[in-house]
C-alpha atoms as a PDB file:
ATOM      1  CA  UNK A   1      44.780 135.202  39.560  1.00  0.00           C
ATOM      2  CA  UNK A   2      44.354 132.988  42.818  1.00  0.00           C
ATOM      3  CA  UNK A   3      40.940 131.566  41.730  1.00  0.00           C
ATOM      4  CA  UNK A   4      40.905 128.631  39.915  1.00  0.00           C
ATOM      5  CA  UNK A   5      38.788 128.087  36.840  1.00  0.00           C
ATOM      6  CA  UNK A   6      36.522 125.209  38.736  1.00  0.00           C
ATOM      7  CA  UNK A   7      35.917 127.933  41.037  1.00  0.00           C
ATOM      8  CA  UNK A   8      35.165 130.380  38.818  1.00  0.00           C
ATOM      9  CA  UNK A   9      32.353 128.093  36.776  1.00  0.00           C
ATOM     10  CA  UNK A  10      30.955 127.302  40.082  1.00  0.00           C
ATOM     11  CA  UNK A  11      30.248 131.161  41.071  1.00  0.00           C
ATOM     12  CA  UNK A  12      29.037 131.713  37.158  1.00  0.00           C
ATOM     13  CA  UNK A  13      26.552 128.655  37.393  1.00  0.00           C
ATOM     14  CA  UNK A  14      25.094 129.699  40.920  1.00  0.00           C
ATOM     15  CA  UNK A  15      23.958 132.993  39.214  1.00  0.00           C
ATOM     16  CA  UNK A  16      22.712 131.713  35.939  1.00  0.00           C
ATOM     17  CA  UNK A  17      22.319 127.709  36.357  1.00  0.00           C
ATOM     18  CA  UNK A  18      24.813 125.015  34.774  1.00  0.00           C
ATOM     19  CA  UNK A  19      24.882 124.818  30.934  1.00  0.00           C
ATOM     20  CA  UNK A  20      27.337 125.520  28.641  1.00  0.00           C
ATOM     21  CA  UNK A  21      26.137 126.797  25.290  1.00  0.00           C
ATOM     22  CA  UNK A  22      27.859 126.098  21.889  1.00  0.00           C
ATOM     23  CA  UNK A  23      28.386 128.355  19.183  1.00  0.00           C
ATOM     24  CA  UNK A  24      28.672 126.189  15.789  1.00  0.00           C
ATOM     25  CA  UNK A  25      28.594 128.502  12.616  1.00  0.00           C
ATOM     26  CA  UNK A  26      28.411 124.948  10.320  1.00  0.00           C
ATOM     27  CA  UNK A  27      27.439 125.953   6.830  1.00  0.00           C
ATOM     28  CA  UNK A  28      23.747 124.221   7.509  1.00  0.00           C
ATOM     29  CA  UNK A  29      22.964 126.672  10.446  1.00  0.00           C
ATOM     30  CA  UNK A  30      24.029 129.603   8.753  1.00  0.00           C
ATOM     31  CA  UNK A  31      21.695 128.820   5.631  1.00  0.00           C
ATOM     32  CA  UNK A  32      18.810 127.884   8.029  1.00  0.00           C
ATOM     33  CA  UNK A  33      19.607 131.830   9.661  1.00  0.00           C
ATOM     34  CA  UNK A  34      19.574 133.130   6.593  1.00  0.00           C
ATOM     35  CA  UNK A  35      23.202 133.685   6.317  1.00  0.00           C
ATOM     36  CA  UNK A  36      25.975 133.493   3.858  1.00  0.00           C
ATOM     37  CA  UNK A  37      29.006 131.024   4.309  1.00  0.00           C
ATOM     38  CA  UNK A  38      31.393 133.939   4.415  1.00  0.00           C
ATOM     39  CA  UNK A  39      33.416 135.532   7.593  1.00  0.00           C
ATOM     40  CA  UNK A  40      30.531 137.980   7.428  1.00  0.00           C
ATOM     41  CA  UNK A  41      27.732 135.093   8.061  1.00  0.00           C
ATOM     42  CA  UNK A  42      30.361 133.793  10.961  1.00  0.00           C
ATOM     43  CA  UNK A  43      30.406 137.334  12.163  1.00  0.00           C
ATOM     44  CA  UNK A  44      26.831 138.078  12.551  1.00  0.00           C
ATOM     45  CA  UNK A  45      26.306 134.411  13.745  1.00  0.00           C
ATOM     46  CA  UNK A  46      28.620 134.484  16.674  1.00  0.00           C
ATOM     47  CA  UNK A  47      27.507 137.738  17.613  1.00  0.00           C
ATOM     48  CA  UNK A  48      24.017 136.769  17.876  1.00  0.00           C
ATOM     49  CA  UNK A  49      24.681 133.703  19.915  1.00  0.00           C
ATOM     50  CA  UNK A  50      26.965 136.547  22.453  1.00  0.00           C
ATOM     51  CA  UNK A  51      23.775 138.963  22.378  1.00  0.00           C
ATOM     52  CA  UNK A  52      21.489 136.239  23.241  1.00  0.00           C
ATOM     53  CA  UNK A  53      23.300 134.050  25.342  1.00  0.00           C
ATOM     54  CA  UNK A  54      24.618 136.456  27.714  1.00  0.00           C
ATOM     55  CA  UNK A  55      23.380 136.512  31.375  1.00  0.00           C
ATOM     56  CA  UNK A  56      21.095 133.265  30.817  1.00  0.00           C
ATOM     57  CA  UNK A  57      24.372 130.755  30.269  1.00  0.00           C
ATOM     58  CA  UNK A  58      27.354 130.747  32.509  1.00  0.00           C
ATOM     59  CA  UNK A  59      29.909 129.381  29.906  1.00  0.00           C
ATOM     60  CA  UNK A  60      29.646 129.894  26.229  1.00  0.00           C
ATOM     61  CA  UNK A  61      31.602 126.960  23.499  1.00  0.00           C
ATOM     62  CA  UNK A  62      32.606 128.000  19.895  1.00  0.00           C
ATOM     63  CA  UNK A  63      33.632 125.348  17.918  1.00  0.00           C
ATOM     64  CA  UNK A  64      36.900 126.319  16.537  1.00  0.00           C
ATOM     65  CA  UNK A  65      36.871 124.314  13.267  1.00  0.00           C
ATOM     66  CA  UNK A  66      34.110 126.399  11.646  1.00  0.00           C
ATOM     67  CA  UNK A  67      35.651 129.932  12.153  1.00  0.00           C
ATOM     68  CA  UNK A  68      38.993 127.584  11.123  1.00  0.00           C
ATOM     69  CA  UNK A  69      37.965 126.535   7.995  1.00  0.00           C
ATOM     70  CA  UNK A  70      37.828 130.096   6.583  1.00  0.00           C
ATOM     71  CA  UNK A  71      41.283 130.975   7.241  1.00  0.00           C
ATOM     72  CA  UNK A  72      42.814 134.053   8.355  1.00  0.00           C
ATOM     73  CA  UNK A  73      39.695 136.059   8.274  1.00  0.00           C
ATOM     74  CA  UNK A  74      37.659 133.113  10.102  1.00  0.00           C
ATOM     75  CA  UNK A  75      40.280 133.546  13.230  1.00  0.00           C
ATOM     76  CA  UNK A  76      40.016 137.152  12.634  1.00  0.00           C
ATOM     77  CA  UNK A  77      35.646 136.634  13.240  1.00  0.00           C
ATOM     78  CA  UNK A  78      36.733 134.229  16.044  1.00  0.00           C
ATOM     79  CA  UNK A  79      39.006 137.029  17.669  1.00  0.00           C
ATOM     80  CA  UNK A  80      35.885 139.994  17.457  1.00  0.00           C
ATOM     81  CA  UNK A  81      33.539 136.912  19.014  1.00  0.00           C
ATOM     82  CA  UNK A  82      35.787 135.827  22.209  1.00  0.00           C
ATOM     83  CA  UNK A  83      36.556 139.721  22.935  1.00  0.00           C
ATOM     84  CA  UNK A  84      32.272 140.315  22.603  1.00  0.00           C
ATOM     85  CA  UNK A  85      32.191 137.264  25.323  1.00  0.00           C
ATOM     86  CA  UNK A  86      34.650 138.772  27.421  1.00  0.00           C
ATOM     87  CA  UNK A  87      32.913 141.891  27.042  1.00  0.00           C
ATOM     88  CA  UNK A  88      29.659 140.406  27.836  1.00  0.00           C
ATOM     89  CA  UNK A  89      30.454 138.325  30.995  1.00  0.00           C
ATOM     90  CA  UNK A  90      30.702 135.285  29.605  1.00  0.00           C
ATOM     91  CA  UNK A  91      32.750 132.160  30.304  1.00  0.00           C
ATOM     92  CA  UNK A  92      34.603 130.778  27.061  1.00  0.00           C
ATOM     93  CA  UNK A  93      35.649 127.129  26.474  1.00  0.00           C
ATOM     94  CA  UNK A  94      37.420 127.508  23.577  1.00  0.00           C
ATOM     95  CA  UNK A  95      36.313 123.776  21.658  1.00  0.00           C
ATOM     96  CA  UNK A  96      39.926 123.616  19.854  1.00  0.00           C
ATOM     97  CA  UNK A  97      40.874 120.101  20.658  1.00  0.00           C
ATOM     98  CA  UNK A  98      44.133 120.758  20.670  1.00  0.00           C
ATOM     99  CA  UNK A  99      47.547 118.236  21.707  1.00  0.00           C
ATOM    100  CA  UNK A 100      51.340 118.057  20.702  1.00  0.00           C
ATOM    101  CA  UNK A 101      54.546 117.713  22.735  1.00  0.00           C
ATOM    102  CA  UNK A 102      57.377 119.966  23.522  1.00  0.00           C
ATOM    103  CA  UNK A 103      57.483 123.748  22.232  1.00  0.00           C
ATOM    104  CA  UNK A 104      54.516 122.788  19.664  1.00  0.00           C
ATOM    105  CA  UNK A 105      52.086 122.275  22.875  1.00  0.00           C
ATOM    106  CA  UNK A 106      53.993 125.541  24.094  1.00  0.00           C
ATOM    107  CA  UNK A 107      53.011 127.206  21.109  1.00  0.00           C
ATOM    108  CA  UNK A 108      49.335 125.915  21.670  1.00  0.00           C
ATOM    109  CA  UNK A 109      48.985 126.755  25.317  1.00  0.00           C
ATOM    110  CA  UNK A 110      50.389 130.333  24.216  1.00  0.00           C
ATOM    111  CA  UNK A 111      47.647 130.443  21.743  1.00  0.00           C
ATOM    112  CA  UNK A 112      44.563 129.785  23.501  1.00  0.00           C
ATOM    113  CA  UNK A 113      45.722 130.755  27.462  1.00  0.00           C
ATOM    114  CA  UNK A 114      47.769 133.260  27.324  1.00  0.00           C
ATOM    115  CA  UNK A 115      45.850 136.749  28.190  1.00  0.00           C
ATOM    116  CA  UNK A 116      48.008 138.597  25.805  1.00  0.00           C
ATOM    117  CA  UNK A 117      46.984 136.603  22.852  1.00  0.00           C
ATOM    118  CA  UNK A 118      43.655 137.352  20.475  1.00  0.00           C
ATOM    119  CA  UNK A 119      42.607 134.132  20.723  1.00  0.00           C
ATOM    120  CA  UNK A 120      42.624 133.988  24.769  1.00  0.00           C
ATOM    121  CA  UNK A 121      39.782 131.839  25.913  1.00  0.00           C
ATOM    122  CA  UNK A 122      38.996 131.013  29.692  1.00  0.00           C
ATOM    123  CA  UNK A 123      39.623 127.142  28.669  1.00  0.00           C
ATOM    124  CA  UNK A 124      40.537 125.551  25.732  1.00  0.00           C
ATOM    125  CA  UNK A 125      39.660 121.748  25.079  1.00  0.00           C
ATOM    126  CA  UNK A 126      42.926 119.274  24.811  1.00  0.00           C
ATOM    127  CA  UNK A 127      43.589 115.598  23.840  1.00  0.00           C
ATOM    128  CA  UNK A 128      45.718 113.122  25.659  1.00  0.00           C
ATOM    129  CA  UNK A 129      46.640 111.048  23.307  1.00  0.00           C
ATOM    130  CA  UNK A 130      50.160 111.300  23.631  1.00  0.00           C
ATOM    131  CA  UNK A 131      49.872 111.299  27.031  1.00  0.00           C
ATOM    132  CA  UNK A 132      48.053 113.632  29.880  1.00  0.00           C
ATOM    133  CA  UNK A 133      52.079 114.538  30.554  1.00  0.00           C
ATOM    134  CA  UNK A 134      52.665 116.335  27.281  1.00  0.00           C
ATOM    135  CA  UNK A 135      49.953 118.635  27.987  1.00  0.00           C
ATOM    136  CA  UNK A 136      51.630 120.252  30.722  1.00  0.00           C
ATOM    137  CA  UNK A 137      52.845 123.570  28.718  1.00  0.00           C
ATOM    138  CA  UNK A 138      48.892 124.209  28.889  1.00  0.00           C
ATOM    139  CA  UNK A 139      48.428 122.999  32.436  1.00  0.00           C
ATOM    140  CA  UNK A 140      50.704 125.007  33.815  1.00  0.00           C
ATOM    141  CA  UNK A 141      49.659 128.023  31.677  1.00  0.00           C
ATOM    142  CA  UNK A 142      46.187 127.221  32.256  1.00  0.00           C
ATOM    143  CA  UNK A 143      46.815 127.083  36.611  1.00  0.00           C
ATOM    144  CA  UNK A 144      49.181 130.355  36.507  1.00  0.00           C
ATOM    145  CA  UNK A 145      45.933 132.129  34.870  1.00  0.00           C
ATOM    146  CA  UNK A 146      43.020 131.057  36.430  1.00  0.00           C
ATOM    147  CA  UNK A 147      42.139 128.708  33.441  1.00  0.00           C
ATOM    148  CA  UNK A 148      41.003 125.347  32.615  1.00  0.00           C
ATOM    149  CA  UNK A 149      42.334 122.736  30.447  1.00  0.00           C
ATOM    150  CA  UNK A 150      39.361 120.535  29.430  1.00  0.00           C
ATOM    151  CA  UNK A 151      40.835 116.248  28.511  1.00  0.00           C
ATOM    152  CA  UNK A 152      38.441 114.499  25.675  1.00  0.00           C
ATOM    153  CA  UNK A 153      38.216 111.604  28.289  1.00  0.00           C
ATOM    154  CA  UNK A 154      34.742 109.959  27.635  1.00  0.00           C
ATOM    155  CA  UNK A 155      33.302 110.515  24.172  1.00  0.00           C
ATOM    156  CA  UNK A 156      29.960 109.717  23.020  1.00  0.00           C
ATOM    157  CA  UNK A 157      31.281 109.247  19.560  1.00  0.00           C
ATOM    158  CA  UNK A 158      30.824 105.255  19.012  1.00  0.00           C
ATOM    159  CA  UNK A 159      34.657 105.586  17.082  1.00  0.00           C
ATOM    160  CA  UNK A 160      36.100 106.645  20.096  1.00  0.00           C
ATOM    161  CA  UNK A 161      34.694 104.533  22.860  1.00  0.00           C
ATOM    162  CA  UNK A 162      36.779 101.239  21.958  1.00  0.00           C
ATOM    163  CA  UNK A 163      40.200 103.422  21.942  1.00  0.00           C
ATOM    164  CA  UNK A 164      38.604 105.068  25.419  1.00  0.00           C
ATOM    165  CA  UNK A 165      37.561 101.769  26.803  1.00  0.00           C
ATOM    166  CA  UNK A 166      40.606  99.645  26.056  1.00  0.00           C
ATOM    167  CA  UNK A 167      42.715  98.038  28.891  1.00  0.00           C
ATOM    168  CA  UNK A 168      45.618  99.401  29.968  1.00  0.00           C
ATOM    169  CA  UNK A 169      48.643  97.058  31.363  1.00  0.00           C
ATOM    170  CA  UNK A 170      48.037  95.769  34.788  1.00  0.00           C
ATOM    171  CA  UNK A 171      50.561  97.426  37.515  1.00  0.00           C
ATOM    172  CA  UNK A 172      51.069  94.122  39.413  1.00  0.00           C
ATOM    173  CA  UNK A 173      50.803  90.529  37.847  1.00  0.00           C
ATOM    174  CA  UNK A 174      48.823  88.942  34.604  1.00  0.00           C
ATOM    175  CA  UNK A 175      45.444  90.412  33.469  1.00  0.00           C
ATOM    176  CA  UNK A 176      44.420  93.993  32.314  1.00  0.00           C
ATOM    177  CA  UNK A 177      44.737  97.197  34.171  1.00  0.00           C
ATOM    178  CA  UNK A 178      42.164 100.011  34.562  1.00  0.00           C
ATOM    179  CA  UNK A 179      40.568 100.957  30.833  1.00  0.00           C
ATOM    180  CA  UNK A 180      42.351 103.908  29.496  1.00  0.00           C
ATOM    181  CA  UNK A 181      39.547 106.377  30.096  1.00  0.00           C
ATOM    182  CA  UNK A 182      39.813 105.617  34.300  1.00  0.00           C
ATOM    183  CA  UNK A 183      43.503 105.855  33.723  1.00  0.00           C
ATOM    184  CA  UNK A 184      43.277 109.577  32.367  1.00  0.00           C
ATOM    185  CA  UNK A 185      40.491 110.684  35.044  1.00  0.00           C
ATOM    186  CA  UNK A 186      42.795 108.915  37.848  1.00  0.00           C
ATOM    187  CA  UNK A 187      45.563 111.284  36.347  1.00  0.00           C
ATOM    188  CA  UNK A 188      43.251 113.993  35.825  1.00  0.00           C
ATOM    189  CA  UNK A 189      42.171 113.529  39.760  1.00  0.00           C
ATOM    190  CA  UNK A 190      45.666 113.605  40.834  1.00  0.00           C
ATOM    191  CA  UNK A 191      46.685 117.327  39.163  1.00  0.00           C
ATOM    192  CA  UNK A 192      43.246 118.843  41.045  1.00  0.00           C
ATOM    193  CA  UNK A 193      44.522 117.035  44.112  1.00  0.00           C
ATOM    194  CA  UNK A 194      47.624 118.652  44.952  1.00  0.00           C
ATOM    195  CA  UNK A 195      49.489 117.795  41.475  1.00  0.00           C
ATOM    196  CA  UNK A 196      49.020 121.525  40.011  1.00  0.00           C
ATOM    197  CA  UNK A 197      49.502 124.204  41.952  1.00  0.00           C
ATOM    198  CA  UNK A 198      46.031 125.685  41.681  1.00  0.00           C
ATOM    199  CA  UNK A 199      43.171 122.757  42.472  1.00  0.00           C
ATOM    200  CA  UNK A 200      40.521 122.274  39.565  1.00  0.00           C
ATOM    201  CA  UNK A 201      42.492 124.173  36.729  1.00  0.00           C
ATOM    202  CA  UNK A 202      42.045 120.344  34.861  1.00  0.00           C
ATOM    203  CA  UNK A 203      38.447 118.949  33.622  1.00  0.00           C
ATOM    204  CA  UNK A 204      37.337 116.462  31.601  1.00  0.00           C
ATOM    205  CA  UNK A 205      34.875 115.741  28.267  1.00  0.00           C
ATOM    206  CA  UNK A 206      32.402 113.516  29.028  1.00  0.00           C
ATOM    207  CA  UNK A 207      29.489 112.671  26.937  1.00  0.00           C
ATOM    208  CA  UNK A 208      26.244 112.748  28.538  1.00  0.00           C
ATOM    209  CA  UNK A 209      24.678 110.012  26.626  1.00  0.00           C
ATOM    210  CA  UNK A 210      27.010 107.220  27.733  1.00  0.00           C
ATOM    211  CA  UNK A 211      26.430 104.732  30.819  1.00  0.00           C
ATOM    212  CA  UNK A 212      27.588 105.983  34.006  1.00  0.00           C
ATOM    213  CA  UNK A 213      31.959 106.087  34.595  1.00  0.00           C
ATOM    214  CA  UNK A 214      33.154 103.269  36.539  1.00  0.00           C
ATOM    215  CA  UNK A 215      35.747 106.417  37.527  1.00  0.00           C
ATOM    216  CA  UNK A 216      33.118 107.871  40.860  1.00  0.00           C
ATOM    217  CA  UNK A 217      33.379 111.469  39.014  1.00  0.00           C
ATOM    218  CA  UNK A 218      32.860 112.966  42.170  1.00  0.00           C
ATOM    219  CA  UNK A 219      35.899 113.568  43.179  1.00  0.00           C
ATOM    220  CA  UNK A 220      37.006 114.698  39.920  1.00  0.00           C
ATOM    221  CA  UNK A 221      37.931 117.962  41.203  1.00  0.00           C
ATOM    222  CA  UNK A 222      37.835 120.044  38.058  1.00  0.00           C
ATOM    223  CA  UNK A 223      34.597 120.632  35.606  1.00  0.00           C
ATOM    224  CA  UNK A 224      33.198 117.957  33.878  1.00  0.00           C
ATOM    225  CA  UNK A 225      32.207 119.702  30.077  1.00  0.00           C
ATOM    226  CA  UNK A 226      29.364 117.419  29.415  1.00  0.00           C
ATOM    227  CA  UNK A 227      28.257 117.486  25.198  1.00  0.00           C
ATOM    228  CA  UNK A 228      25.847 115.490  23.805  1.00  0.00           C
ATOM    229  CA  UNK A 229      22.680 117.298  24.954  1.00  0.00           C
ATOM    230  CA  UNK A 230      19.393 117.761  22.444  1.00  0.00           C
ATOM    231  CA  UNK A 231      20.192 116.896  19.122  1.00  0.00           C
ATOM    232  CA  UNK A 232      22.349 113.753  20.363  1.00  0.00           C
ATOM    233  CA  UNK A 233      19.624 112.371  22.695  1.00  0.00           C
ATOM    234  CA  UNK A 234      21.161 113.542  26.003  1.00  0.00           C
ATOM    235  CA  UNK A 235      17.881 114.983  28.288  1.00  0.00           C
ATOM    236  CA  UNK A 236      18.118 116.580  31.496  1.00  0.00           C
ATOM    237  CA  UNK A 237      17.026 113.773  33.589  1.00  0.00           C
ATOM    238  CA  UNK A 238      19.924 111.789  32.006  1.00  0.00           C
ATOM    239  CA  UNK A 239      22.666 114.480  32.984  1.00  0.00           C
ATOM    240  CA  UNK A 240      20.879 114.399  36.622  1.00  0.00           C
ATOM    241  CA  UNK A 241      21.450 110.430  36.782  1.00  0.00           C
ATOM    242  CA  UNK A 242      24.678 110.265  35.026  1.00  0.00           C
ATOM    243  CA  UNK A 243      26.348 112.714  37.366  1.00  0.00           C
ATOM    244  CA  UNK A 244      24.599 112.084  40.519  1.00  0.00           C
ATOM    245  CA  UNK A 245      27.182 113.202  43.476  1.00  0.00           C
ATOM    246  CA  UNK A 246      29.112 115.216  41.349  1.00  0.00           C
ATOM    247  CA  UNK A 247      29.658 118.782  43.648  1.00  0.00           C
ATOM    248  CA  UNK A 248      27.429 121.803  42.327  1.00  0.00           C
ATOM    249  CA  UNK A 249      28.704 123.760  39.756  1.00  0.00           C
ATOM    250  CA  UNK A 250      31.029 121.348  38.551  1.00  0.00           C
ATOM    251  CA  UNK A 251      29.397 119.684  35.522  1.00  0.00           C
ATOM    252  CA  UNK A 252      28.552 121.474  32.575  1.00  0.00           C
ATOM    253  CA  UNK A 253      25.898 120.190  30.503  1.00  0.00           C
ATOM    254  CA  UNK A 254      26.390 120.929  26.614  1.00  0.00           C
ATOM    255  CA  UNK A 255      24.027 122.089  23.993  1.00  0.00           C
ATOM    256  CA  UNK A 256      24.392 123.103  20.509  1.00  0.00           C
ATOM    257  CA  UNK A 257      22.573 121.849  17.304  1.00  0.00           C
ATOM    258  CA  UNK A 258      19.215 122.233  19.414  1.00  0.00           C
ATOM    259  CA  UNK A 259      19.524 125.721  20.852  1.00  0.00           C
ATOM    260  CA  UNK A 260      20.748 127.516  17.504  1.00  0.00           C
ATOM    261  CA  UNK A 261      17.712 125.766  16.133  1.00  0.00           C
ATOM    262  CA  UNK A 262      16.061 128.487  17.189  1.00  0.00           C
ATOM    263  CA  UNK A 263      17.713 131.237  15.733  1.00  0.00           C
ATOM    264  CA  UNK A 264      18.530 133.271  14.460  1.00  0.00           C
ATOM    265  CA  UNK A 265      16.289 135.614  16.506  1.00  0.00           C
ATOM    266  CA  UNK A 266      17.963 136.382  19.693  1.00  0.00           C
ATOM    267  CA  UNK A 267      15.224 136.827  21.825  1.00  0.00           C
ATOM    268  CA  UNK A 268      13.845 132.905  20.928  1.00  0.00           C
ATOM    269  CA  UNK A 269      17.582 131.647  21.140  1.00  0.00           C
ATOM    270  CA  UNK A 270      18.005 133.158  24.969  1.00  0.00           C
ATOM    271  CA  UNK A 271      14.293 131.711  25.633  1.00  0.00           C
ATOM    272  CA  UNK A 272      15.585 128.563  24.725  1.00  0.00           C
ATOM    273  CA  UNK A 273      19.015 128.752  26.553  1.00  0.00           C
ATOM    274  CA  UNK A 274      17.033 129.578  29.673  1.00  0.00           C
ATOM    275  CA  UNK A 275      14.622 126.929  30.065  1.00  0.00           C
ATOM    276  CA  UNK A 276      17.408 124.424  29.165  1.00  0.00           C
ATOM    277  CA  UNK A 277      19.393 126.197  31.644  1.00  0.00           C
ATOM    278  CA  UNK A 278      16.738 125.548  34.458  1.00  0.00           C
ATOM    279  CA  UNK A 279      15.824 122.189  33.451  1.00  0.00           C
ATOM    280  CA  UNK A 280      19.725 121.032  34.403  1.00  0.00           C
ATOM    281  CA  UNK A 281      19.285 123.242  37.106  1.00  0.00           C
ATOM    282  CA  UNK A 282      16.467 121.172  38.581  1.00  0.00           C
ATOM    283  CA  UNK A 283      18.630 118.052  37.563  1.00  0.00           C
ATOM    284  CA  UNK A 284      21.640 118.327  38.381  1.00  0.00           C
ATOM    285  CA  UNK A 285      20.504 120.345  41.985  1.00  0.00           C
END
């Protein structure tokens, strides 16, 4: 596949508008549905989301811990819901957080990017904690496919931000470097630059409640997956000023907890997902 995934969110936002829309089967949701905290409540969960979120959302998010948590026949549910997105159109970002070294990251990348595998997604999130560099079983996986690899970079999780905003070593004399968040999307920059060899198969997670990166996320050059929206305080108008400059069809606002608020009736859930979706349309431009 020549097209990289950056391009490929880019032609699925023009048609539908730019949000990406989480599916979170936590045990809460699936009692407010009216469901049972069994692979069969996951099943008829993640289905629903597919039914109603297809055509109004370009990109689609399960969370992989709550179809994890139920084992083998969890994954199995999570198998039947990313071949129903497939099936439907639909972008997947599989929200696995994933990050190891040698053939463990192999095995990972394999996992989640691989087109032969049941668990093939169109992206899979990553962390870089031990380095962007030990992700590159993925990123090369990832640009040989036509797929993303999505970097926790910016977290609106007040835990992470000290870790994310720490100072790296200066290059050149006394004083601190660049905080370690800059650092990654400086790296991150570099692969969709020339350093992979398909441009914008890396992006980056960046929550939209925070301040505005010191990084100018314009020239990124991959998707910016951008959680936080509804139920964590992040509003349209916020995504629109937080990612001002960034090219169309490159950021991907991020709802969950308040779209599946309004299920578990499809035809309320897609309402929702579509006026959401145009509001970041307006936005973002």
């Amino acid at each position: 596949m020549s097209e990289g995934f950056a391009t490929r969110v880019a032609a699925a936002v023009a048609t539908t508008g730019p949000l990406c829309a989480g599916i979170d089967p936590n045990r809460q949701l699936l009692a407010d549905w009216g469901l049972d905290d069994t692979p069969a409540g996951l099943r008829t969960f993640g289905l629903r989301c597919v039914e109603a979120f297809a055509s109004v959302v370009p990109v689609v998010k399960p969370q992989v811990a709550f179809f994890e948590r139920m084992g083998a026949a969890g994954l199995a549910v999570l198998e039947e819901v990313l071949g129903a997105c497939r099936d439907a159109g639909l972008l997947v970002i599989a929200d696995a957080k994933r990050g190891d070294i040698g053939s463990t990251m192999d095995a990972y990348a394999e996992a989640w990017l691989d087109p032969t595998s049941p668990l093939a997604a169109d992206a899979v999130t990553c962390v870089a904690y031990l380095g962007l560099g030990a992700l590159q079983p993925a990123l090369d996986l990832a640009a040989a496919g036509g797929k993303g690899v999505i970097v926790v970079v910016r977290s609106s999780n007040p835990e992470g931000r000290p870790l994310q905003e720490a100072r790296t070593l200066a290059t050149a004399g006394d004083g601190p470097g660049a905080a370690v968040e800059d650092m990654l999307l400086g790296e991150i920059a570099d692969l969709n630059h020339g350093g992979l060899p398909v441009a914008g198969t890396v992006g980056a997670v960046i929550g939209a409640t925070l301040e505005p990166s010191s990084f100018d996320l314009s020239g990124l050059g991959g998707v910016i997956l951008a959680p936080g929206i509804g139920a964590q305080g992040g509003t349209a108008a916020g995504a629109g000023a937080l990612f001002a400059g960034c090219p169309a069809g490159t950021v991907l606002p991020s709802a969950s907890r308040s779209l599946l608020a309004h299920g578990p009736d499809a035809g309320a859930l897609r309402a929702a997902a579509a006026a959401e979706c145009e509001a970041m349309a307006r936005a973002l431009g």
